[in-house]
PDB file of N, CA and C in Angstrom:
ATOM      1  N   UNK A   1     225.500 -26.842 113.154  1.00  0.00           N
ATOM      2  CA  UNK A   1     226.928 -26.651 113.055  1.00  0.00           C
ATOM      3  C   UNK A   1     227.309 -26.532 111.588  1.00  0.00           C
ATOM      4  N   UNK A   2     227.870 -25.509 111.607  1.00  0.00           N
ATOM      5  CA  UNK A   2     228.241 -25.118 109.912  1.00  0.00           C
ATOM      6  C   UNK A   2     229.536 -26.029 109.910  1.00  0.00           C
ATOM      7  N   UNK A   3     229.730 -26.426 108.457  1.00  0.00           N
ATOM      8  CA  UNK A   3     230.713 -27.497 107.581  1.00  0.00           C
ATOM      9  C   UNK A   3     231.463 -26.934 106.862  1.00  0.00           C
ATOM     10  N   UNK A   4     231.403 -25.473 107.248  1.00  0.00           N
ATOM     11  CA  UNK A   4     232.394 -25.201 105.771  1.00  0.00           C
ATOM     12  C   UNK A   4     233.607 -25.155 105.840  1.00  0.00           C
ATOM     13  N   UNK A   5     234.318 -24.625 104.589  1.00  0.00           N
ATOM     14  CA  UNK A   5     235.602 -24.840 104.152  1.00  0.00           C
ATOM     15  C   UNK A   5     236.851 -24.490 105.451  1.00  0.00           C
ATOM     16  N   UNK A   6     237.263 -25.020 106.935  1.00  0.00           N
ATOM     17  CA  UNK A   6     238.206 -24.811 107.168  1.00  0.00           C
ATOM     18  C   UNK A   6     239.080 -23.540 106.868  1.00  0.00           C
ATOM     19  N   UNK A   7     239.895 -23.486 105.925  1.00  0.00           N
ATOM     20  CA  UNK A   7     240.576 -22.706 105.201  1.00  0.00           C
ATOM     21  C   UNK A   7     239.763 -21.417 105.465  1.00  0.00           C
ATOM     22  N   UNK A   8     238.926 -21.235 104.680  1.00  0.00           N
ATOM     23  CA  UNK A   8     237.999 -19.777 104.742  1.00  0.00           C
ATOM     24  C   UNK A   8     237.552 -19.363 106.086  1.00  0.00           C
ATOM     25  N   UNK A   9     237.339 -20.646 106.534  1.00  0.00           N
ATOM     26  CA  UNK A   9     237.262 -20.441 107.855  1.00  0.00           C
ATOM     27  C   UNK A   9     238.040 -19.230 108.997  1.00  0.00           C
ATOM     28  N   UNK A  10     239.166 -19.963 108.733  1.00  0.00           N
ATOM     29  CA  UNK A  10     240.335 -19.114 109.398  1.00  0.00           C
ATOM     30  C   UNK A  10     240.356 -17.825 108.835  1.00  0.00           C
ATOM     31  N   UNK A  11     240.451 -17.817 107.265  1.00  0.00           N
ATOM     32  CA  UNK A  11     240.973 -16.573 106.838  1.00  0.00           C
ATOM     33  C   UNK A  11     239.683 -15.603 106.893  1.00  0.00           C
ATOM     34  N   UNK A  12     238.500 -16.353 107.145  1.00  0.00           N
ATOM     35  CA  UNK A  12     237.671 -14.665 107.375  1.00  0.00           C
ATOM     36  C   UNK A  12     237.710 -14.483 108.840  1.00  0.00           C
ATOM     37  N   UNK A  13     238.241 -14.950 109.683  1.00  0.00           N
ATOM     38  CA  UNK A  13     238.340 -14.787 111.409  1.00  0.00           C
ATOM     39  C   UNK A  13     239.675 -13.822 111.135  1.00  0.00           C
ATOM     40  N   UNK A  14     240.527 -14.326 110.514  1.00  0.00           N
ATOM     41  CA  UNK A  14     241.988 -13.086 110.208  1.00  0.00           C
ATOM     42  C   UNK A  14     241.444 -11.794 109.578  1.00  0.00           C
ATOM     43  N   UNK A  15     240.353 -11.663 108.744  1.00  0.00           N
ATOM     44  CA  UNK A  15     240.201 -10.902 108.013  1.00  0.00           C
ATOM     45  C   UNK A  15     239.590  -9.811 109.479  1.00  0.00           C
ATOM     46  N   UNK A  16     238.559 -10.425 110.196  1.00  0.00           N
ATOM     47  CA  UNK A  16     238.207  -9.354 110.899  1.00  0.00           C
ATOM     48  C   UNK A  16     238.853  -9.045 112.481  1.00  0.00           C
ATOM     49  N   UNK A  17     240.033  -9.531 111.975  1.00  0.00           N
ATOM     50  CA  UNK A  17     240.795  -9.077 113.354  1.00  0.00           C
ATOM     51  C   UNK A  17     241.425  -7.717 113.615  1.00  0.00           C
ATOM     52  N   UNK A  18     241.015  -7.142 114.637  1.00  0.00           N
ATOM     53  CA  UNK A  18     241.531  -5.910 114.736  1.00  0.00           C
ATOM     54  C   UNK A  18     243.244  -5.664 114.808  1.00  0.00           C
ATOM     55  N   UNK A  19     243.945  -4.277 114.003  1.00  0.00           N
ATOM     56  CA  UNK A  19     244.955  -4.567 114.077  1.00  0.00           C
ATOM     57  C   UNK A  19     245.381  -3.222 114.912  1.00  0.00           C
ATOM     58  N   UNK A  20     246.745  -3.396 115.912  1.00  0.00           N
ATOM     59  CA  UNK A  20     247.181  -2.270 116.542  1.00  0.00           C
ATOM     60  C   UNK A  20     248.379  -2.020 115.940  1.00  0.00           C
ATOM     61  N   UNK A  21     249.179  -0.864 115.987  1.00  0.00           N
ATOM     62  CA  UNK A  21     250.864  -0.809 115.729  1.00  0.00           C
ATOM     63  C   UNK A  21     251.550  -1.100 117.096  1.00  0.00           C
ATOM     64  N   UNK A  22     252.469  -0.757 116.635  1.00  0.00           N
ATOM     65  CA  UNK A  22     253.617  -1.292 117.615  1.00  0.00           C
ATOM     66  C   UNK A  22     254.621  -0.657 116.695  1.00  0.00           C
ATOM     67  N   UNK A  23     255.000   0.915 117.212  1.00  0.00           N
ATOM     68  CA  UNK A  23     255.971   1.414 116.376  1.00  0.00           C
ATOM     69  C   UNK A  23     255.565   0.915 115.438  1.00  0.00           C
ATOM     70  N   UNK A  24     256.466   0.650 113.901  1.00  0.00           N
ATOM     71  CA  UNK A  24     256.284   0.804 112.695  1.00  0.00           C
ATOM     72  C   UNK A  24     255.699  -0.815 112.205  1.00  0.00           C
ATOM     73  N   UNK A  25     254.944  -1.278 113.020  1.00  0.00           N
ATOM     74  CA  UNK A  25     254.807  -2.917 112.460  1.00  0.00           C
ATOM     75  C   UNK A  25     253.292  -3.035 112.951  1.00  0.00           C
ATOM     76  N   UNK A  26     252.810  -3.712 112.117  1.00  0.00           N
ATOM     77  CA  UNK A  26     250.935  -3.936 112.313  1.00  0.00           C
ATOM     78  C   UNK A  26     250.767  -5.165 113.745  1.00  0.00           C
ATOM     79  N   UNK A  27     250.128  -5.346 114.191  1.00  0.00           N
ATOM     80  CA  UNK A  27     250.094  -6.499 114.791  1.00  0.00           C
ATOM     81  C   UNK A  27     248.908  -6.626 115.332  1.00  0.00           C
ATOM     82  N   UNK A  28     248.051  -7.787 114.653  1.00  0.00           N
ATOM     83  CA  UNK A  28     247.179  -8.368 114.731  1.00  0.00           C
ATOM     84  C   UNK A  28     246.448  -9.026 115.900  1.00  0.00           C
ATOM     85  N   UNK A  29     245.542  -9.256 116.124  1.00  0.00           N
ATOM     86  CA  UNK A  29     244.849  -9.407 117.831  1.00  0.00           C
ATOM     87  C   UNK A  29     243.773 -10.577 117.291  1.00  0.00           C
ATOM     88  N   UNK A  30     244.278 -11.773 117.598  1.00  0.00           N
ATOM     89  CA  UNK A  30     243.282 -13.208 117.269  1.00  0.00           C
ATOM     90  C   UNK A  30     242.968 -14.166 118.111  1.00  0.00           C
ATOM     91  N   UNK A  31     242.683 -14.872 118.327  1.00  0.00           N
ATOM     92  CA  UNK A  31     242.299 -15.790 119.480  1.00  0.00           C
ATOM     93  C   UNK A  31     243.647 -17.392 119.331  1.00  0.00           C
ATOM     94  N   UNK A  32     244.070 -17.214 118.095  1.00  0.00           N
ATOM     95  CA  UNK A  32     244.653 -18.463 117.798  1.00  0.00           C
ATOM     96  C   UNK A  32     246.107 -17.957 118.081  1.00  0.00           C
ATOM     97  N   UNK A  33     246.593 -16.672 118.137  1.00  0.00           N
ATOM     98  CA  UNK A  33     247.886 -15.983 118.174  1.00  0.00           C
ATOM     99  C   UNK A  33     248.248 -15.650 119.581  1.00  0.00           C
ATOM    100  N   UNK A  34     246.764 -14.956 120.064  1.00  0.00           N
ATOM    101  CA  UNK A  34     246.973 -14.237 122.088  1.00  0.00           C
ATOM    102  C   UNK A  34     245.841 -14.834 122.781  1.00  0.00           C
ATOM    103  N   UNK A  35     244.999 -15.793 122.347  1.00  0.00           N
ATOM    104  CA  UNK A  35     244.331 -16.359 123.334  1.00  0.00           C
ATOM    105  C   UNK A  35     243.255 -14.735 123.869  1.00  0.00           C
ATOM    106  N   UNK A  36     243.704 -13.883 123.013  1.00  0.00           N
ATOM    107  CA  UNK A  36     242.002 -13.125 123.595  1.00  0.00           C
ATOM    108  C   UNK A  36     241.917 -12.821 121.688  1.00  0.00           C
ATOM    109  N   UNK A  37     240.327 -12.000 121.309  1.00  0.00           N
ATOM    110  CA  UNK A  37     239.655 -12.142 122.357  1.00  0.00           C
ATOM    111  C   UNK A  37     239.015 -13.737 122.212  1.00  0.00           C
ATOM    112  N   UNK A  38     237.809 -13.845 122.833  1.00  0.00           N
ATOM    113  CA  UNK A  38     237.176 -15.183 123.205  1.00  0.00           C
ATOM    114  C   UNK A  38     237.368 -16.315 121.758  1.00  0.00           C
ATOM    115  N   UNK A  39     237.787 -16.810 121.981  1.00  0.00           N
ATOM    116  CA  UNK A  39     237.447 -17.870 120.207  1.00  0.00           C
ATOM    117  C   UNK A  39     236.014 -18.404 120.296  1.00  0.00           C
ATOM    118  N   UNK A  40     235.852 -18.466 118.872  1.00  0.00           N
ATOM    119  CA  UNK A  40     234.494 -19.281 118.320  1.00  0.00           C
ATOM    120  C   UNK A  40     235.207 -20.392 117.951  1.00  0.00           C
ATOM    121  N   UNK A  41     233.900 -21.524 118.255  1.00  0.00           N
ATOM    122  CA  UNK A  41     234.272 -23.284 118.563  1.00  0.00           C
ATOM    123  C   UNK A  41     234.223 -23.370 116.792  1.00  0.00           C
ATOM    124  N   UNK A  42     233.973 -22.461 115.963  1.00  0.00           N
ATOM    125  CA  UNK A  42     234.061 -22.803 114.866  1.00  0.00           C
ATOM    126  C   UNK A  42     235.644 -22.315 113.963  1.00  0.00           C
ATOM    127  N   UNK A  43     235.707 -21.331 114.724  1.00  0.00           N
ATOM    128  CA  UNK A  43     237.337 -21.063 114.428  1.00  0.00           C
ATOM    129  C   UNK A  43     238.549 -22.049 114.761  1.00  0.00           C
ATOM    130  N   UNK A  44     238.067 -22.453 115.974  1.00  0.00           N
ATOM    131  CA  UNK A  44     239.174 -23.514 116.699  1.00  0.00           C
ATOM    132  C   UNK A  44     239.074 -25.046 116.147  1.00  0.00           C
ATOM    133  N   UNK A  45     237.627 -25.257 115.761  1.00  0.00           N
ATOM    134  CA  UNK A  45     237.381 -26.538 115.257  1.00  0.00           C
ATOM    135  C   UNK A  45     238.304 -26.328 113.705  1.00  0.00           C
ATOM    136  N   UNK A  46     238.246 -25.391 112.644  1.00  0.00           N
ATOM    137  CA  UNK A  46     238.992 -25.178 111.555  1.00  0.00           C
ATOM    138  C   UNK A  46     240.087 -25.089 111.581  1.00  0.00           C
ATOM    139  N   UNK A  47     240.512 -24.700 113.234  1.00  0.00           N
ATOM    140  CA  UNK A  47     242.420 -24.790 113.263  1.00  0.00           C
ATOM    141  C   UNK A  47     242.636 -26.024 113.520  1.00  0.00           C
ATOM    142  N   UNK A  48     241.983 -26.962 114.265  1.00  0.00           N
ATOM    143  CA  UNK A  48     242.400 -27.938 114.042  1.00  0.00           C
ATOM    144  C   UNK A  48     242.316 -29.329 113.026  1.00  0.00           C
ATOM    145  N   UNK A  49     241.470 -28.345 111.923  1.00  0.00           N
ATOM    146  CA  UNK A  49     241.096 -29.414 111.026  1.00  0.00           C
ATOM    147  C   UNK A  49     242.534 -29.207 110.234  1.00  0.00           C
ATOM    148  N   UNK A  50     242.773 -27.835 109.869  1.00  0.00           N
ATOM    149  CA  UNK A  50     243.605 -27.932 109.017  1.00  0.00           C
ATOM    150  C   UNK A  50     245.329 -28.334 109.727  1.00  0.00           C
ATOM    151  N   UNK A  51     245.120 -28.316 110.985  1.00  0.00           N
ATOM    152  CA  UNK A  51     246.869 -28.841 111.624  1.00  0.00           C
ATOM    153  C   UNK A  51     246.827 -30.399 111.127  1.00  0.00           C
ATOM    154  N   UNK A  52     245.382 -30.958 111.855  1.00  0.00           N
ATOM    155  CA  UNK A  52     245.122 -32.624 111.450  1.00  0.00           C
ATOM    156  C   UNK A  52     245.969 -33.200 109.985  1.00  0.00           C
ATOM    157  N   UNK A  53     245.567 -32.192 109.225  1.00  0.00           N
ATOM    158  CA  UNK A  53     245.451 -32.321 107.754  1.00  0.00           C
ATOM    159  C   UNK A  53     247.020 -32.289 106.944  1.00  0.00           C
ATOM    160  N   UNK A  54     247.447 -31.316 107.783  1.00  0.00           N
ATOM    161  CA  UNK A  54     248.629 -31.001 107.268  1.00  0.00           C
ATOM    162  C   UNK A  54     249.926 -31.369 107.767  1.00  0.00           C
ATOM    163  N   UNK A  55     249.684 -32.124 109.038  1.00  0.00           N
ATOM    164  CA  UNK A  55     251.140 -32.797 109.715  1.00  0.00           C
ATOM    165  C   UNK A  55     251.138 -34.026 109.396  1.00  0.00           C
ATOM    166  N   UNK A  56     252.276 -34.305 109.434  1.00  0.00           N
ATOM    167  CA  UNK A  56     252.807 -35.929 109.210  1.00  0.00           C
ATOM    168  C   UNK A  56     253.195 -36.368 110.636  1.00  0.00           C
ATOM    169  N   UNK A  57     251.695 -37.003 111.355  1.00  0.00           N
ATOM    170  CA  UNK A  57     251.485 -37.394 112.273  1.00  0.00           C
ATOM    171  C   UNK A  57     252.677 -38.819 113.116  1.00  0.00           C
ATOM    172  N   UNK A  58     253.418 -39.143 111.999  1.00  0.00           N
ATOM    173  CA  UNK A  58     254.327 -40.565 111.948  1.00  0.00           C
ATOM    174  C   UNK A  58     255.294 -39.514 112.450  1.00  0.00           C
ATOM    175  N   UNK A  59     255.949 -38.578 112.455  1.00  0.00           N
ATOM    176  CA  UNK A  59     256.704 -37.790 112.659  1.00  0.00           C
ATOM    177  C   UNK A  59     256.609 -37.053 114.168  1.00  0.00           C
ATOM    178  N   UNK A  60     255.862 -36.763 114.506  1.00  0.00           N
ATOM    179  CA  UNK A  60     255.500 -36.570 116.070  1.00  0.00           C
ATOM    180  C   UNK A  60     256.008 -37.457 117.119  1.00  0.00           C
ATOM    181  N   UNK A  61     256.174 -36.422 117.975  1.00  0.00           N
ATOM    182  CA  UNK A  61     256.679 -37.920 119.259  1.00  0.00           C
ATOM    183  C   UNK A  61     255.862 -36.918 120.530  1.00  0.00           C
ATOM    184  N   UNK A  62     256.069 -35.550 120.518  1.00  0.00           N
ATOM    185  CA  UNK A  62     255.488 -34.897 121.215  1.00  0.00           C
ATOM    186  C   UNK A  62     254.779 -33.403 121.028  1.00  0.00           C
ATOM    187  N   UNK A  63     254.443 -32.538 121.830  1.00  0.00           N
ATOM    188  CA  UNK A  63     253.140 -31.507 120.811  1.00  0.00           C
ATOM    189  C   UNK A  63     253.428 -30.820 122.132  1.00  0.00           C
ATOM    190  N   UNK A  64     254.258 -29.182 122.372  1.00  0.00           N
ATOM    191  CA  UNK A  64     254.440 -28.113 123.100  1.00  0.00           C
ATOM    192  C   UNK A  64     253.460 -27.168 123.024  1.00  0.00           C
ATOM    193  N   UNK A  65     252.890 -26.270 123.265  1.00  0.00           N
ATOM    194  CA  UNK A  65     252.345 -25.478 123.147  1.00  0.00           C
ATOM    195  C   UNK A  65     252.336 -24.149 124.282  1.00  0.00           C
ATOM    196  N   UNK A  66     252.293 -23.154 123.584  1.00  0.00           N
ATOM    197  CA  UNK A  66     252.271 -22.144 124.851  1.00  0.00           C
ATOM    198  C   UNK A  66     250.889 -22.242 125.471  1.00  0.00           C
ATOM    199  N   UNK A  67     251.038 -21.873 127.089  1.00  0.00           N
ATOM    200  CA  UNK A  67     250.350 -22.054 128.391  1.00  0.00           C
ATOM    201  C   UNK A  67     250.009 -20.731 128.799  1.00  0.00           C
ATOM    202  N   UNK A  68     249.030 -19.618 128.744  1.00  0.00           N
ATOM    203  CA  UNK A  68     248.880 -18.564 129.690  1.00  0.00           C
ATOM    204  C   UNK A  68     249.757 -17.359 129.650  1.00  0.00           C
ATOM    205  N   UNK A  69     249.741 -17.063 128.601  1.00  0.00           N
ATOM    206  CA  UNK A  69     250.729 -15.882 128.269  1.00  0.00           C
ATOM    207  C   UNK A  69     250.644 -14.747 128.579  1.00  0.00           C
ATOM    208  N   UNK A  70     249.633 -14.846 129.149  1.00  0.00           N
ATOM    209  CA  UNK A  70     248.967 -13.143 129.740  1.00  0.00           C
ATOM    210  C   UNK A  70     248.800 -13.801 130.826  1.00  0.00           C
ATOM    211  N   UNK A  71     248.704 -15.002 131.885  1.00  0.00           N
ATOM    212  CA  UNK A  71     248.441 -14.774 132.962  1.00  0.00           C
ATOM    213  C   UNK A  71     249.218 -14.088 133.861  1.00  0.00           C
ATOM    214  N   UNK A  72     250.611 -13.701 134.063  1.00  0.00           N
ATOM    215  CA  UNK A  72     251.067 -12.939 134.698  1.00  0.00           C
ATOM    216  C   UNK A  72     250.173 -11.667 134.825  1.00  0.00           C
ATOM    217  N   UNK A  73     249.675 -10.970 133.774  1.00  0.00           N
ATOM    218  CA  UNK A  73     249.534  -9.822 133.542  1.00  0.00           C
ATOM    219  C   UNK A  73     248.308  -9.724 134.694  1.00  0.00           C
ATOM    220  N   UNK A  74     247.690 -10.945 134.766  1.00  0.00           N
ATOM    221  CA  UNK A  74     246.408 -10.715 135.869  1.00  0.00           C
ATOM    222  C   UNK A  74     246.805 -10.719 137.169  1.00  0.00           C
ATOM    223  N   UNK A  75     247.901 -11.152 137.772  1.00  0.00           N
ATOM    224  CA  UNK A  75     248.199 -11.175 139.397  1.00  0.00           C
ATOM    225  C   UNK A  75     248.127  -9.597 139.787  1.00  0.00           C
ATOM    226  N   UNK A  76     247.930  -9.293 140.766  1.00  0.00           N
ATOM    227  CA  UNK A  76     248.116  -8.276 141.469  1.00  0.00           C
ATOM    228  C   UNK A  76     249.663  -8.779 142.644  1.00  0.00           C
TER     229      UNK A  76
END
């Protein structure tokens, strides 16, 4: 299991993310943004090193997160 820098972490997973338009605006395709494509346990382990790191945990009472944002898209 590689140790490295978090930070770089993320930003070379951003670096090789494919990007589409959308009319006149770039928009990026990551695992941490749309849940495809698949994440690496080393990308996700660095997102959460650096959330750990950077919230003021005394301040929390509760933690939302989006749920399945594309699952509609799979029903028939």
């Amino acid at each position: 299991m590689s140790r490295a820098d978090p930070l770089e972490t993320l930003q070379d997973s951003l670096r090789g993310a494919p990007i589409i338009w959308k009319g006149d605006y770039p928009y990026f395709i990551h695992p941490i943004s749309d849940g495809i494509p698949r994440m690496e346990a080393e990308v996700l382990r660095a997102t959460r090193d650096l959330i750990v790191d950077m919230v003021d945990w005394s301040e929390i009472d509760i933690v939302v997160s989006v749920e399945a944002m594309g699952s509609h898209c799979l029903q028939r």
